[in-house]
Protein backbone atom coordinates (compact mmCIF):
# COMPACT_ATOMS: atom_id res chain seq x y z
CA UNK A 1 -0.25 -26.02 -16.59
CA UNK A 2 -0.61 -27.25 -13.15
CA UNK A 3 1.09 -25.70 -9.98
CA UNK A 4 2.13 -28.57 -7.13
CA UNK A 5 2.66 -27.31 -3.39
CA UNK A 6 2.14 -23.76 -3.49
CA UNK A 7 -1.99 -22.60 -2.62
CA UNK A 8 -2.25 -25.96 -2.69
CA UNK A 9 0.25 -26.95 0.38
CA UNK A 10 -0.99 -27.47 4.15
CA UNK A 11 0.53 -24.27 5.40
CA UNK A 12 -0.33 -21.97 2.23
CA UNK A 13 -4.02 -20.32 3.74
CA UNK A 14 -5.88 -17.71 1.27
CA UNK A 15 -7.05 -14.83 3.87
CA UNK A 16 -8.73 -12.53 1.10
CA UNK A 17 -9.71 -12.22 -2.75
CA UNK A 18 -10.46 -9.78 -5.20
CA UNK A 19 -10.67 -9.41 -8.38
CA UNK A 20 -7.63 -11.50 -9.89
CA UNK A 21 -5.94 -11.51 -6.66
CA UNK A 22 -5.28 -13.47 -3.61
CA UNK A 23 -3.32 -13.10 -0.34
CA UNK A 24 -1.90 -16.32 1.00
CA UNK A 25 -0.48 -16.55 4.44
CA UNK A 26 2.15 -19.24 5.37
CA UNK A 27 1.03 -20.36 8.70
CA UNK A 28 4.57 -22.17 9.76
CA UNK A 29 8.01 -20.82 8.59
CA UNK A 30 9.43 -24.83 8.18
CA UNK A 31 12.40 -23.45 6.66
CA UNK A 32 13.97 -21.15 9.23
CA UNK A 33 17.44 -22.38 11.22
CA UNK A 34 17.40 -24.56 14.68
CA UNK A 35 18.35 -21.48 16.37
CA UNK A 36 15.74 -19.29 14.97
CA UNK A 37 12.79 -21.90 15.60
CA UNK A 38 12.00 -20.21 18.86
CA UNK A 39 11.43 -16.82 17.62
CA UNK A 40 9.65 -18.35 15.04
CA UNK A 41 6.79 -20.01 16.95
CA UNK A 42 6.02 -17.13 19.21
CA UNK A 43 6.40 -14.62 16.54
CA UNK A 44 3.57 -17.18 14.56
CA UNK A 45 1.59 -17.12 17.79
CA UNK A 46 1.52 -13.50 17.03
CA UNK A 47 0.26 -13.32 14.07
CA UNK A 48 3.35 -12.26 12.39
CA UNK A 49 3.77 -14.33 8.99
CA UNK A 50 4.86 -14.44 5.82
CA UNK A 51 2.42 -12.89 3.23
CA UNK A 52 2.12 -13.47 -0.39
CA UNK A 53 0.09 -11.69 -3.17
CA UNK A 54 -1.00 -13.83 -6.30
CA UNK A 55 -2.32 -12.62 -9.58
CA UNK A 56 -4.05 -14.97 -12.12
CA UNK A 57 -4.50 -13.32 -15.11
CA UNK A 58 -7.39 -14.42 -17.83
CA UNK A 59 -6.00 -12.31 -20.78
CA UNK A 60 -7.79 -9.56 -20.10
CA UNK A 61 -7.02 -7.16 -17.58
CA UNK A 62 -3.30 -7.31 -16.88
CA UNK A 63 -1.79 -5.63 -13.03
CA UNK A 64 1.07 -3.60 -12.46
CA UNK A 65 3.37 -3.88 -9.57
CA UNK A 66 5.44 -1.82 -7.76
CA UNK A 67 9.56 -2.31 -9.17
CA UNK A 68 11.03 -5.81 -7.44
CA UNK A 69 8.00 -7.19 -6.12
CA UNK A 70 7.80 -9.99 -8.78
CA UNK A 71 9.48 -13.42 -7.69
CA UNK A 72 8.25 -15.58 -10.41
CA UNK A 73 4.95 -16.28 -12.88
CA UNK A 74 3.94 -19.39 -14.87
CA UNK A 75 2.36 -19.41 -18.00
CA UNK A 76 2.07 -16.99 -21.42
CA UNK A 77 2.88 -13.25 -19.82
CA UNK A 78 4.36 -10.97 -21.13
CA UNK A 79 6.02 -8.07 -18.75
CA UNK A 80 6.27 -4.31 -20.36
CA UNK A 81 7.38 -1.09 -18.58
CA UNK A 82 3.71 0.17 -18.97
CA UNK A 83 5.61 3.11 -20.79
CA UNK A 84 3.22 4.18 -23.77
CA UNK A 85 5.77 7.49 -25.30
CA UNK A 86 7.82 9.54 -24.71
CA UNK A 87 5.64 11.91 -23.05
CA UNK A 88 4.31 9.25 -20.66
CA UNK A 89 7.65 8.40 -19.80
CA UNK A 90 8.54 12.00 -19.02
CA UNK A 91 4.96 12.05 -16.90
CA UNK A 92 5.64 8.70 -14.96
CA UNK A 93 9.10 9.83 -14.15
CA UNK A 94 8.05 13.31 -12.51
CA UNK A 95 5.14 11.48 -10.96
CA UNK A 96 7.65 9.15 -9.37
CA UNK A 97 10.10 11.61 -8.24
CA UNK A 98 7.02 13.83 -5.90
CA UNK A 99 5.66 11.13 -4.77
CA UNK A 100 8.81 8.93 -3.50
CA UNK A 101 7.30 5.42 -5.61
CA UNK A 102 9.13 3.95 -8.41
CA UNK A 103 9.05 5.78 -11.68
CA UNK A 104 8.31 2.72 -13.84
CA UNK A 105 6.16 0.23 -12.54
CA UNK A 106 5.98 -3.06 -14.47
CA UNK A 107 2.82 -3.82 -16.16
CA UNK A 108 2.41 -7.77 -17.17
CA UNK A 109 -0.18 -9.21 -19.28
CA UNK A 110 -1.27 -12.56 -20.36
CA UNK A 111 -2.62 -15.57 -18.84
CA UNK A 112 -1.25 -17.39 -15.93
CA UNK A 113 0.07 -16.83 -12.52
CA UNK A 114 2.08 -14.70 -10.85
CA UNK A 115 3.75 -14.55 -7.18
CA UNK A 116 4.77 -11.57 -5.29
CA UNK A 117 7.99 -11.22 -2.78
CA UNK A 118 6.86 -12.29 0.77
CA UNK A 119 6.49 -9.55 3.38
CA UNK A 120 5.58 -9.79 7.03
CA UNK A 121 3.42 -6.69 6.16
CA UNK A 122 -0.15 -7.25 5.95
CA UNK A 123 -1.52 -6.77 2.41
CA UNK A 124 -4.79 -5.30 1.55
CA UNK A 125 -6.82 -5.59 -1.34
CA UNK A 126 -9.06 -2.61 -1.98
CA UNK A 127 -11.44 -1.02 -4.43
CA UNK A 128 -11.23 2.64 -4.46
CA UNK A 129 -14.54 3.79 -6.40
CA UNK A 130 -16.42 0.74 -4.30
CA UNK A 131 -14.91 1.35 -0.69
CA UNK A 132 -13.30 5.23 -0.91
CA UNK A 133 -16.07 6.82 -3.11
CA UNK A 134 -13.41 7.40 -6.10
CA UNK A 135 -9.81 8.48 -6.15
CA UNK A 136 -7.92 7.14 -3.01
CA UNK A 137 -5.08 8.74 -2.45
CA UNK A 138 -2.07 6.58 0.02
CA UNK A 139 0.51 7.42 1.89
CA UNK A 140 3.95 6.92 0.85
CA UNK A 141 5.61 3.70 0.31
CA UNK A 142 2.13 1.48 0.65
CA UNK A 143 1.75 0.72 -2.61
CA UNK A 144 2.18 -3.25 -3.68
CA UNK A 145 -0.25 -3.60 -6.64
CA UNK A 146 -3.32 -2.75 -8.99
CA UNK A 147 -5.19 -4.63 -11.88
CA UNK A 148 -4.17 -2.14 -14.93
CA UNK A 149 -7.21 -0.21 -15.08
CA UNK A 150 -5.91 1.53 -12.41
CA UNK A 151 -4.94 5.15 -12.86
CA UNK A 152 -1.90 6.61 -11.44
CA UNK A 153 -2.05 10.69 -10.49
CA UNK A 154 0.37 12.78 -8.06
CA UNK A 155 -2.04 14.57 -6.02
CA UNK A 156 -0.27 18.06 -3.86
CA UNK A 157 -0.78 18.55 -0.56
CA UNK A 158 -2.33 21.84 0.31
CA UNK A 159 -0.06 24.22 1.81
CA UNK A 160 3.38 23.14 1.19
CA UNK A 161 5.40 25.77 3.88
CA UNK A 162 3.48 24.02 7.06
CA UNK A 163 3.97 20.11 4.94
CA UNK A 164 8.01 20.96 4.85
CA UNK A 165 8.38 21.47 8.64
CA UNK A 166 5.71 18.58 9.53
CA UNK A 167 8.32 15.99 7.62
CA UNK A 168 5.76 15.07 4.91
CA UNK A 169 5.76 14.74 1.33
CA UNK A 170 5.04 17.60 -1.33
CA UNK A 171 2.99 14.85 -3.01
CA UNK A 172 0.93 12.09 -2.78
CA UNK A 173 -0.24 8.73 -4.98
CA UNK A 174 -3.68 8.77 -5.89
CA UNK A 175 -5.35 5.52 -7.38
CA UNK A 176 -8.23 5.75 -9.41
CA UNK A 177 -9.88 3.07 -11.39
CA UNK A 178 -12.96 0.14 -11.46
CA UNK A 179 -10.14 -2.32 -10.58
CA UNK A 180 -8.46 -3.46 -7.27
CA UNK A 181 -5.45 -2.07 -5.39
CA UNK A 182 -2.71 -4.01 -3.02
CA UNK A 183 -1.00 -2.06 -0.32
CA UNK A 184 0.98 -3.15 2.21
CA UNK A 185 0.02 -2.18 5.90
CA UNK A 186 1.62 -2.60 9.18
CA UNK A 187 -1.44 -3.84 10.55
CA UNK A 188 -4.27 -6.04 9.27
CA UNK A 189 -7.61 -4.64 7.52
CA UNK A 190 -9.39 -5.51 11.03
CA UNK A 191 -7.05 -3.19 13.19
CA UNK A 192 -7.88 -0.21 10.43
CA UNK A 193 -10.16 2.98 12.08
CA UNK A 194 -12.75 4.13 9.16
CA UNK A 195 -13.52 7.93 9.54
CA UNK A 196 -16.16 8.70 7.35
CA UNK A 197 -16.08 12.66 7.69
CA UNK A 198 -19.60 14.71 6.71
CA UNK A 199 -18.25 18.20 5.97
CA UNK A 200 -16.41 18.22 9.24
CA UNK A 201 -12.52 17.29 10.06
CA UNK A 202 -10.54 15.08 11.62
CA UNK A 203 -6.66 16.20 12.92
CA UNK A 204 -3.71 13.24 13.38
CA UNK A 205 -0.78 13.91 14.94
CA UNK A 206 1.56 11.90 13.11
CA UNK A 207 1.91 9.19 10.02
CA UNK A 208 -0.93 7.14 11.15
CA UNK A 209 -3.43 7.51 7.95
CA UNK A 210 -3.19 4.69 5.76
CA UNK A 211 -5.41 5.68 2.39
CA UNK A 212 -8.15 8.82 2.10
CA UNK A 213 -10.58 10.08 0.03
CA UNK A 214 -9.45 12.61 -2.84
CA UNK A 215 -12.23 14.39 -2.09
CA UNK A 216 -10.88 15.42 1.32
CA UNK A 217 -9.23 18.74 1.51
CA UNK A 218 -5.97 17.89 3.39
CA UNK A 219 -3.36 20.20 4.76
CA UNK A 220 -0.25 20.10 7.33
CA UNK A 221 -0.57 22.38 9.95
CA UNK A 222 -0.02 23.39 13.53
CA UNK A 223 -2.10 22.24 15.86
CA UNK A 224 -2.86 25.26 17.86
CA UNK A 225 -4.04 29.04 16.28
CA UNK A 226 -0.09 30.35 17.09
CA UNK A 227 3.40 29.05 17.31
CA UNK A 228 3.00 29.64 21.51
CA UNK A 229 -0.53 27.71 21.24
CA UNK A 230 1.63 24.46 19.03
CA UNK A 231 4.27 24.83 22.39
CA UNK A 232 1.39 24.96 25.06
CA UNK A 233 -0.19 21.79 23.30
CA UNK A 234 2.85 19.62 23.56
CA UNK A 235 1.81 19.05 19.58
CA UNK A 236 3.58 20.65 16.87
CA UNK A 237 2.32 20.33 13.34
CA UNK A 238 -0.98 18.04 12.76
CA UNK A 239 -2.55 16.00 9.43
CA UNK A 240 -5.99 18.12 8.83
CA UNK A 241 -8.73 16.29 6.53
CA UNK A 242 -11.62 18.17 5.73
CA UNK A 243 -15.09 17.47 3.93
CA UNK A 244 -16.90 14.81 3.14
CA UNK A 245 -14.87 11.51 3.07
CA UNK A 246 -13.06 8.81 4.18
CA UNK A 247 -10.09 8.36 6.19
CA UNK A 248 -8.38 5.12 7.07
CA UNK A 249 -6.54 4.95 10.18
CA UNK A 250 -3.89 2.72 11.45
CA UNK A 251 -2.79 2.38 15.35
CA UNK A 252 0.51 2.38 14.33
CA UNK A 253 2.16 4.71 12.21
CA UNK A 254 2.09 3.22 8.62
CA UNK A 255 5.79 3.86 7.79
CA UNK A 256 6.64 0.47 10.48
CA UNK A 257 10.10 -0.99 8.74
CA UNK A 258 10.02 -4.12 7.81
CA UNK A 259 11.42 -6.55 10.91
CA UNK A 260 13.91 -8.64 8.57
CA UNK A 261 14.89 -5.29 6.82
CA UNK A 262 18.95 -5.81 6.85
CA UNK A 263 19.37 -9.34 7.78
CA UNK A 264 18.72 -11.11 4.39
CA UNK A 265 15.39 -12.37 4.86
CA UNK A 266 12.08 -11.73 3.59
């Protein structure tokens, strides 16, 4: 099978690789209307693009993607609900109801090619045993995509009374696995802040973490030693990781909504 126009066209550029995926960037958007061309050049001057993750499978290791995020594949694969019993099923869906991602994630396996939905999110490709020293656990609604030797866990956050008030989530997603992970971020892997903590901590005063270390201890809670020290402060409730790990930061906070979200586009 041969593919005509796609990694192959002028405007198609691969920015990173891993394992069996790639990230292509469309440099020009040829196909938006005369009276969007404007916005699109300067929003291209920018930086701000579409972004594509591919998969080529070998018939080996298959990936699973977050629900929707398929728009099309070529060749022999096969797509499953990655459902093995009952039991799992029953697992998956609790996991998916804590942690605010899709119960069932698609698994596909086979040999061939397969495209992602373009996002103006930036999409990185990470290892967690390689780059986060094991389990990495994300923050909600970041995760695109994994090879299928990924494992999935819903990990609690400590001290659920303080996590409540702060406006987090009971749980998290934690990713563990040899393979490769996709997430989308609001900013690119260059912008991200590594914390590498050595039994000390590290306090963030919003939804700015990205990914961290299971390892961490992390906790919700207010920033000073009393409720009249949190007033004082002008800070309320704070993120607290603590240990030995690492923390990956973004300048922005990492729930950004997507610019086209409600107009039709992608």
């Amino acid at each position: 099978m041969h593919i005509y126009n796609f990694l192959d066209n002028d405007d198609a550029k691969t920015i990173a690789e891993k394992g069996p995926f790639k990230v292509i960037e469309w440099q020009r958007d040829l196909s938006v209307p005369y009276l969007g061309a404007q916005a699109a050049y300067f929003a291209a001057k920018m930086d701000v693009r579409r972004r594509q993750l591919v998969a080529q499978l070998d018939g080996r290791t298959g990936v699973t993607l977050q629900a929707g995020a398929m728009q099309w594949t070529a060749g022999s694969i096969q797509a499953t609900t990655g459902v093995k019993g009952v039991g799992d099923f029953f697992g998956k869906a609790l996991r998916g109801s804590v942690t605010g991602e899709s119960a069932i994630k698609p698994e596909y396996m086979g040999e061939g090619t397969i495209v992602c939905e373009p996002t103006y999110r930036h999409i990185l490709l990470m290892s967690p045993q390689t780059e986060m020293g094991g389990t990495m656990v994300v923050n909600d609604g970041l995760f695109m995509a994994c090879t299928s030797d990924i494992r999935h866990r819903a990990i609690m956050v400590k001290r659920p009374s303080a996590m409540v008030a702060g406006n987090e989530g009971l749980f998290n997603l934690g990713l563990d696995g040899a393979g490769v992970v996709a997430l989308e971020s609001p900013v690119p892997a260059s912008e991200l802040v590594a914390v590498d903590l050595e039994g000390d901590e590290l306090k963030v005063d919003g939804n700015f973490a990205i990914a961290w270390s299971e390892d961490l201890s992390f906790s919700v809670e207010r920033s000073g030693k009393s409720l009249v020290g949190s007033a004082v402060s002008g800070e309320g409730l704070v993120n607290v990781y603590r240990g030995h790990g690492r923390v990956l930061l973004s300048p922005v906070a990492s729930l950004t909504p997507n610019p086209n979200a409600g107009t039709g586009e992608v």
